[in-house]
PDB file of N, CA and C in Angstrom:
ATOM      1  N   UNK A   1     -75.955  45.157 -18.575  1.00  0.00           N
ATOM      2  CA  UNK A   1     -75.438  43.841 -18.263  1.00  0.00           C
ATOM      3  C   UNK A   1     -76.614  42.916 -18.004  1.00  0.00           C
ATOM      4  N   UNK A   2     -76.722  42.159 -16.696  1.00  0.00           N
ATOM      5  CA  UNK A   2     -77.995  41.230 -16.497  1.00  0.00           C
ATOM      6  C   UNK A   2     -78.512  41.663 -15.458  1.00  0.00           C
ATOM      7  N   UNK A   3     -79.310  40.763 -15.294  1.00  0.00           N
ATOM      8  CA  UNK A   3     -80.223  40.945 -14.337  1.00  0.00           C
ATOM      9  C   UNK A   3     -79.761  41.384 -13.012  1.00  0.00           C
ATOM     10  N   UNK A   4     -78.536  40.609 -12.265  1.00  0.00           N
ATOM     11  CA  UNK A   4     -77.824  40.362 -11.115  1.00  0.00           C
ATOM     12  C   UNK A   4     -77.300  41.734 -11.059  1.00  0.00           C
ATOM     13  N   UNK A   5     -76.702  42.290 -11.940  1.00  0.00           N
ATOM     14  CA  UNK A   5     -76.065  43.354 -11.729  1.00  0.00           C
ATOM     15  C   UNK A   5     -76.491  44.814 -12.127  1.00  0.00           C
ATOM     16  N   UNK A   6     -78.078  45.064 -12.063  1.00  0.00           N
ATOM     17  CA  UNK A   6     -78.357  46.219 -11.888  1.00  0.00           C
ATOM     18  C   UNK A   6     -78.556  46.872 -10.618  1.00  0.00           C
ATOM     19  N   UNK A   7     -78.674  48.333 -10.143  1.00  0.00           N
ATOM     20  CA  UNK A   7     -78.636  48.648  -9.117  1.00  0.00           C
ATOM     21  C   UNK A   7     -77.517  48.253  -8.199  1.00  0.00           C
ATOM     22  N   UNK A   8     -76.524  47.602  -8.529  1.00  0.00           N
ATOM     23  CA  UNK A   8     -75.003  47.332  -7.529  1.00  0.00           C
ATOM     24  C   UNK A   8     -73.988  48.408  -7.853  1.00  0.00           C
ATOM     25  N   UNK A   9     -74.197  49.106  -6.763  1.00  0.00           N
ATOM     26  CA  UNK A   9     -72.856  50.122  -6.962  1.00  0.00           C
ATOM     27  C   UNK A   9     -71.259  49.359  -7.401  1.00  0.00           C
ATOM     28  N   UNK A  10     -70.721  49.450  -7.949  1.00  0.00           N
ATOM     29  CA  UNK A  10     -69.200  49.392  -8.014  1.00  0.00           C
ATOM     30  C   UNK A  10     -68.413  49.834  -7.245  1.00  0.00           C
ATOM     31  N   UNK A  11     -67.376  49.231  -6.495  1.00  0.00           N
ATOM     32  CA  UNK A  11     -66.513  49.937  -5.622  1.00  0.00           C
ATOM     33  C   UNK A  11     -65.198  49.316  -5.753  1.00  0.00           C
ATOM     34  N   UNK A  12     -64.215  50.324  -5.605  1.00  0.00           N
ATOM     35  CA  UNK A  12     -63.129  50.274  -6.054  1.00  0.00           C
ATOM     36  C   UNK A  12     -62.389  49.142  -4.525  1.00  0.00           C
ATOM     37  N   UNK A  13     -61.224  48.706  -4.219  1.00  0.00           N
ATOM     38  CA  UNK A  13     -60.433  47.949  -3.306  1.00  0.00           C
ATOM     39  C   UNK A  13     -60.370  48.958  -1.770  1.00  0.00           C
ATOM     40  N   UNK A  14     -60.620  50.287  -2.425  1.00  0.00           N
ATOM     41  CA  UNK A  14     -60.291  51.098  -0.936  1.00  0.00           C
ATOM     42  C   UNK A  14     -61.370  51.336  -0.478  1.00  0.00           C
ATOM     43  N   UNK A  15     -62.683  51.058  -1.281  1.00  0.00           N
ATOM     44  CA  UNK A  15     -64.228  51.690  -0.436  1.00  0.00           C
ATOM     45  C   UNK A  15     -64.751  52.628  -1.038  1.00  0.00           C
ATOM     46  N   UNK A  16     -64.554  54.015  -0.610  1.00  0.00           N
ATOM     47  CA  UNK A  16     -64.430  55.198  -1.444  1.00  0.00           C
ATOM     48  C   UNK A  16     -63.457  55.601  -2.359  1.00  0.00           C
ATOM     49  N   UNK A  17     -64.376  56.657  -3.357  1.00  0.00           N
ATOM     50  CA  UNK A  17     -62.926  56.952  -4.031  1.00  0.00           C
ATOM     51  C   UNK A  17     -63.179  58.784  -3.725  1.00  0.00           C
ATOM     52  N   UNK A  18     -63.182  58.894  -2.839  1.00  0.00           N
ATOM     53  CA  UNK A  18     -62.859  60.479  -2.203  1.00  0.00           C
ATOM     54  C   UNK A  18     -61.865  60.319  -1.719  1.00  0.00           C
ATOM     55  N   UNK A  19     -61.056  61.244  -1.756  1.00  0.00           N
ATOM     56  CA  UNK A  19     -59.668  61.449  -1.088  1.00  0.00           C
ATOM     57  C   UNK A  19     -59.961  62.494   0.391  1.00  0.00           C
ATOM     58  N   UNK A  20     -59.580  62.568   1.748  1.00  0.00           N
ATOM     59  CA  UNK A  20     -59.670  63.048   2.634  1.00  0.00           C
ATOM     60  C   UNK A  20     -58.433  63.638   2.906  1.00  0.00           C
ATOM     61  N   UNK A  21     -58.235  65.053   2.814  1.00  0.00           N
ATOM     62  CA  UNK A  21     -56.983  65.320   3.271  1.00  0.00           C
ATOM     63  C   UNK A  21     -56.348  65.283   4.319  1.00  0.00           C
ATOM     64  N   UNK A  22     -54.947  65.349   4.193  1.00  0.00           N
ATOM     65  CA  UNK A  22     -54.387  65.069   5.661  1.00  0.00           C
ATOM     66  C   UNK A  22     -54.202  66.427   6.251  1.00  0.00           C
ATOM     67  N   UNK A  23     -54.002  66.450   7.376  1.00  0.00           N
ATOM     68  CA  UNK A  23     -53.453  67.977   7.998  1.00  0.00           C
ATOM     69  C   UNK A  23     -52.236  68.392   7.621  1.00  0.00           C
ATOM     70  N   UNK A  24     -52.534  69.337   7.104  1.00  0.00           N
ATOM     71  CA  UNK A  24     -50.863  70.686   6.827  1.00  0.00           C
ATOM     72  C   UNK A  24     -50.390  71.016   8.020  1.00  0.00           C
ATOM     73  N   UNK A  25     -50.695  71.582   9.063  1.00  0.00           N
ATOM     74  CA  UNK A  25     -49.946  71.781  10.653  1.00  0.00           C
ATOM     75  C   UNK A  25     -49.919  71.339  11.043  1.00  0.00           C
ATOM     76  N   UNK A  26     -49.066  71.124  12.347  1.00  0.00           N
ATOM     77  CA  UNK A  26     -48.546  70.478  13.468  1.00  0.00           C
ATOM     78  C   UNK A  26     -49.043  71.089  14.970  1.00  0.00           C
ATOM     79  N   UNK A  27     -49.882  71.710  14.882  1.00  0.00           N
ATOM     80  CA  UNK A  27     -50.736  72.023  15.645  1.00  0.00           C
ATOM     81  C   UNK A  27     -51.204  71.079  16.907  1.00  0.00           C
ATOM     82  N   UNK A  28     -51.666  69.991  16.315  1.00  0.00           N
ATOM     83  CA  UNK A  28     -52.285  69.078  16.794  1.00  0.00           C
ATOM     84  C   UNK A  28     -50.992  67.765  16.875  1.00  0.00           C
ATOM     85  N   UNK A  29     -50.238  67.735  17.704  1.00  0.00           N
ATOM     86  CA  UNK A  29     -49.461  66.167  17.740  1.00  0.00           C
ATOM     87  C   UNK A  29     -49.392  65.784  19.002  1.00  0.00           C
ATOM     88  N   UNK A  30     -49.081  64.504  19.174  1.00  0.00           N
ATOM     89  CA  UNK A  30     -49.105  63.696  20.301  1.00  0.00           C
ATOM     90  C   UNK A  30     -47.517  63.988  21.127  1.00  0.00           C
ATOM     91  N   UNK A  31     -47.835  64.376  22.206  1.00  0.00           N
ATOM     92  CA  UNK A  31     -46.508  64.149  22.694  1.00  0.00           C
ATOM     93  C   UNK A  31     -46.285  62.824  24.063  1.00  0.00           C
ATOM     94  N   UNK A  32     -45.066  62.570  24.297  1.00  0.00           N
ATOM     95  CA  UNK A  32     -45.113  61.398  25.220  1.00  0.00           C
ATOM     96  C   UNK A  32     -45.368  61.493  26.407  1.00  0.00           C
ATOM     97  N   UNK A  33     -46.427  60.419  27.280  1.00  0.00           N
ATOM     98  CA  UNK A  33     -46.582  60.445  28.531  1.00  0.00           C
ATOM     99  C   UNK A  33     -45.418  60.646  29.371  1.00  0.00           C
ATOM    100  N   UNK A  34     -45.662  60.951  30.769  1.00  0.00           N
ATOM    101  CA  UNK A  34     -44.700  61.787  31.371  1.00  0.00           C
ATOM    102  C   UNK A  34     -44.114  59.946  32.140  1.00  0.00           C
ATOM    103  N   UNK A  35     -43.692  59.734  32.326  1.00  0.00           N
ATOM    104  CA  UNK A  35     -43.274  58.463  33.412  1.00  0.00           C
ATOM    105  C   UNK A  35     -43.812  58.511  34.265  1.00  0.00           C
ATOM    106  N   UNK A  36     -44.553  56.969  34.848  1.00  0.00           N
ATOM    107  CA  UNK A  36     -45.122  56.857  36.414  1.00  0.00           C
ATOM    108  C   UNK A  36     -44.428  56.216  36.942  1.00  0.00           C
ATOM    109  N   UNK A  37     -44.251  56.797  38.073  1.00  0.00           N
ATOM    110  CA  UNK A  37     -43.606  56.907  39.354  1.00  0.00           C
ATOM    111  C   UNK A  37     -44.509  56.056  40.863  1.00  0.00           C
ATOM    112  N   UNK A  38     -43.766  55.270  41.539  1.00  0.00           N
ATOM    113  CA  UNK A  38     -45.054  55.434  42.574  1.00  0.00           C
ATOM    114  C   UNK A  38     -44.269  56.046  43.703  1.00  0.00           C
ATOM    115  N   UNK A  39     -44.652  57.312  44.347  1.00  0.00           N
ATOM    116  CA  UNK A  39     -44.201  57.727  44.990  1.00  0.00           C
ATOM    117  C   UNK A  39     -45.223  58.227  47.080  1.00  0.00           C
ATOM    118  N   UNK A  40     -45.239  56.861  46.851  1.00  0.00           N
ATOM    119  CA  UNK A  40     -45.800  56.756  48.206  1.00  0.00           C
ATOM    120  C   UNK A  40     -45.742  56.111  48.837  1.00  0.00           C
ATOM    121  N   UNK A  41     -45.775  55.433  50.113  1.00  0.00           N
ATOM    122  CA  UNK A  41     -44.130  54.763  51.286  1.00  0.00           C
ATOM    123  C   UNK A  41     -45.287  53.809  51.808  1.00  0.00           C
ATOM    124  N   UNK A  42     -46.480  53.246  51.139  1.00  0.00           N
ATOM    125  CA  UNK A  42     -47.287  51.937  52.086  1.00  0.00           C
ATOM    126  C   UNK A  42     -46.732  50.818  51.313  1.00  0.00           C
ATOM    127  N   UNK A  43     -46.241  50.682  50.198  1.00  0.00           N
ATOM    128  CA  UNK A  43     -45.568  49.344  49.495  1.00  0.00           C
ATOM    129  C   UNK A  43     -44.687  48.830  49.994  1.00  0.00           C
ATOM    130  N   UNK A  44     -44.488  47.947  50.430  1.00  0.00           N
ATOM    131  CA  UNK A  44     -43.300  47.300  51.146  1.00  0.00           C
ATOM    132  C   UNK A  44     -42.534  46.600  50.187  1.00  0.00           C
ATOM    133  N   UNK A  45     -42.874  45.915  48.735  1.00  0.00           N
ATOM    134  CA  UNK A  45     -41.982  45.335  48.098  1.00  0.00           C
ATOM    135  C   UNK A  45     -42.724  44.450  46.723  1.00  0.00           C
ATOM    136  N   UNK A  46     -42.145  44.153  46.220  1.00  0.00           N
ATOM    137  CA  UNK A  46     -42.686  43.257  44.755  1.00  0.00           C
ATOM    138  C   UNK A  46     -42.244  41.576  44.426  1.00  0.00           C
ATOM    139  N   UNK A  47     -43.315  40.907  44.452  1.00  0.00           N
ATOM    140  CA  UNK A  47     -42.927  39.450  44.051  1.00  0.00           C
ATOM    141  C   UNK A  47     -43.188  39.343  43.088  1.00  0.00           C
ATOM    142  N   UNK A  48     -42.755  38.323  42.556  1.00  0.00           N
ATOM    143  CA  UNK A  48     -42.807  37.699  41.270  1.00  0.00           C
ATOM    144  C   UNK A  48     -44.173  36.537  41.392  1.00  0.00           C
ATOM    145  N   UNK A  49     -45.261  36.587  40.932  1.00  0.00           N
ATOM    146  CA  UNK A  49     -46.138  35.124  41.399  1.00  0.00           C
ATOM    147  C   UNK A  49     -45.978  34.300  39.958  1.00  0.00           C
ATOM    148  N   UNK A  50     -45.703  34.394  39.100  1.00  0.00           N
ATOM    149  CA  UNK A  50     -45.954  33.661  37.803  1.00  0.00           C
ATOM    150  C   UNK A  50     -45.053  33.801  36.831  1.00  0.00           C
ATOM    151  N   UNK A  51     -43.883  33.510  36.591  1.00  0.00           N
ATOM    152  CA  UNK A  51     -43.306  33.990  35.308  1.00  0.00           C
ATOM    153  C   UNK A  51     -42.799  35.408  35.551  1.00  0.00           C
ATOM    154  N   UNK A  52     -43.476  36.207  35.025  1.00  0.00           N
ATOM    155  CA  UNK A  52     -43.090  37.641  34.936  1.00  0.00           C
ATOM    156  C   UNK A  52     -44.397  38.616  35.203  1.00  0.00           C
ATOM    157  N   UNK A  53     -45.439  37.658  36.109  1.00  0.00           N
ATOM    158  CA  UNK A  53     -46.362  38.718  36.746  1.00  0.00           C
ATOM    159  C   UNK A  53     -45.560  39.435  37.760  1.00  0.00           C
ATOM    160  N   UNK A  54     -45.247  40.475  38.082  1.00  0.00           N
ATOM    161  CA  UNK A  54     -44.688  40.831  39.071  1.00  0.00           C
ATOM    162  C   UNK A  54     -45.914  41.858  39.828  1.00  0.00           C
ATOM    163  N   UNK A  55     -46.424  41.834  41.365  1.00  0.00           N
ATOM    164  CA  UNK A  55     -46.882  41.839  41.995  1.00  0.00           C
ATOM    165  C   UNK A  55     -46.736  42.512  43.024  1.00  0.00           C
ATOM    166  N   UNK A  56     -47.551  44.096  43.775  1.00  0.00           N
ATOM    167  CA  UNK A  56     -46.743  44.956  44.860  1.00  0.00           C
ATOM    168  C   UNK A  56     -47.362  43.797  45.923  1.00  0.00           C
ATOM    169  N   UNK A  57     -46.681  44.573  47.142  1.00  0.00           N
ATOM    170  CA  UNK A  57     -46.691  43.581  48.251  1.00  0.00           C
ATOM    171  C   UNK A  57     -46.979  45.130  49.746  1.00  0.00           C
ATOM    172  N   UNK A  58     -48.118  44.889  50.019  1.00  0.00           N
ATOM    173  CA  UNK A  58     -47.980  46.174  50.920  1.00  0.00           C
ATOM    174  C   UNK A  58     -48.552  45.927  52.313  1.00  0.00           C
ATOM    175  N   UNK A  59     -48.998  44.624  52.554  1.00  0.00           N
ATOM    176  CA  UNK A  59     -48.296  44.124  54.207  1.00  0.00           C
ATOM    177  C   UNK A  59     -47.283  43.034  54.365  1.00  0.00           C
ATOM    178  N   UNK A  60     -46.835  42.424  55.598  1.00  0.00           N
ATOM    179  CA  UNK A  60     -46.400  41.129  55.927  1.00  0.00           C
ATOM    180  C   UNK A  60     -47.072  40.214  55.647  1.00  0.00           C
ATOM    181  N   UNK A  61     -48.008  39.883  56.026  1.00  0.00           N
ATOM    182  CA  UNK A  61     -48.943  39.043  55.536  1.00  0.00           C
ATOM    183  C   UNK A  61     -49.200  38.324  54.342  1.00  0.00           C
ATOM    184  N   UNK A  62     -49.142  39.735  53.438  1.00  0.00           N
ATOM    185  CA  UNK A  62     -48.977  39.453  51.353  1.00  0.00           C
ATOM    186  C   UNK A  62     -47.867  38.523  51.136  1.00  0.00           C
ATOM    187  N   UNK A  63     -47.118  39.482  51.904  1.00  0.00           N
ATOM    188  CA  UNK A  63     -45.477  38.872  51.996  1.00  0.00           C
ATOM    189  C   UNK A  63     -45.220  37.506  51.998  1.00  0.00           C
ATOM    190  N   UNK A  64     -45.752  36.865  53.050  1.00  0.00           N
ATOM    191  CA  UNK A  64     -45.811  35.660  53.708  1.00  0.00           C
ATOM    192  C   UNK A  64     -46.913  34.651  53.019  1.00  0.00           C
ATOM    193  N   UNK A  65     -48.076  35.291  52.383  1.00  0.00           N
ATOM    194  CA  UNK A  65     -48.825  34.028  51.458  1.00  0.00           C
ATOM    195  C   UNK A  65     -47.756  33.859  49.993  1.00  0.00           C
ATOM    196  N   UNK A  66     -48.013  35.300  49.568  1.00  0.00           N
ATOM    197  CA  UNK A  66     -46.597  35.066  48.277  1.00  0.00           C
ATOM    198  C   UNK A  66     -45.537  34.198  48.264  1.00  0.00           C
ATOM    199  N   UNK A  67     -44.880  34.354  49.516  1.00  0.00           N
ATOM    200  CA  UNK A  67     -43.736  33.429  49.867  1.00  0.00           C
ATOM    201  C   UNK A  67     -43.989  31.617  49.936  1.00  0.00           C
ATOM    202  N   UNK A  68     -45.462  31.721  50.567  1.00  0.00           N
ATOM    203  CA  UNK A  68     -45.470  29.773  51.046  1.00  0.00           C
ATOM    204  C   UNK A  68     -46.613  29.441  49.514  1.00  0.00           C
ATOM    205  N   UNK A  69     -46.967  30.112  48.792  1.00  0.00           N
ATOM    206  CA  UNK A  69     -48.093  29.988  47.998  1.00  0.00           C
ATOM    207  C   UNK A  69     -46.989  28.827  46.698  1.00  0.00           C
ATOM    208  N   UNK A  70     -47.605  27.551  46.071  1.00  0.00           N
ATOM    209  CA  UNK A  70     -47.374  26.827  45.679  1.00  0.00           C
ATOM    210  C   UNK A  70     -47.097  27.473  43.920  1.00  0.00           C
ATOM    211  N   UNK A  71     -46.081  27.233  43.628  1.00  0.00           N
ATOM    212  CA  UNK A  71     -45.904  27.814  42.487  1.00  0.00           C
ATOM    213  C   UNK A  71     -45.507  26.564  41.209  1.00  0.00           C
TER     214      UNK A  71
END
């Protein structure tokens, strides 16, 4: 061809053209996380500060800025 196009590899749309096989067993699969839970008694409760931030609350205090805090 010309000048421009010696030494330029050609490559096809996918990159390589090796094929990588996929795995035959099931050996290896993902299974689903278990559910979290919070199971410990210092939380006193959950506000809402924004929309749908929802927010733990684990003194009076939290309680009480959450509550007068300008929204």
């Amino acid at each position: 061809m010309g000048f421009f196009n010696e030494g330029i590899p050609r490559y096809d749309y996918r990159g390589r053209s090796e094929r990588i096989p996929s795995r035959e067993d099931n050996s290896y699969c993902a299974f689903k996380a278990p559910e979290k839970r919070y199971t410990g008694n210092n939380m006193v409760g959950i506000t809402i500060m924004h929309k749908s931030c929802l927010q733990p609350i684990f003194n009076e205090d939290s309680a009480i800025d959450a509550a007068t805090m300008r929204r």
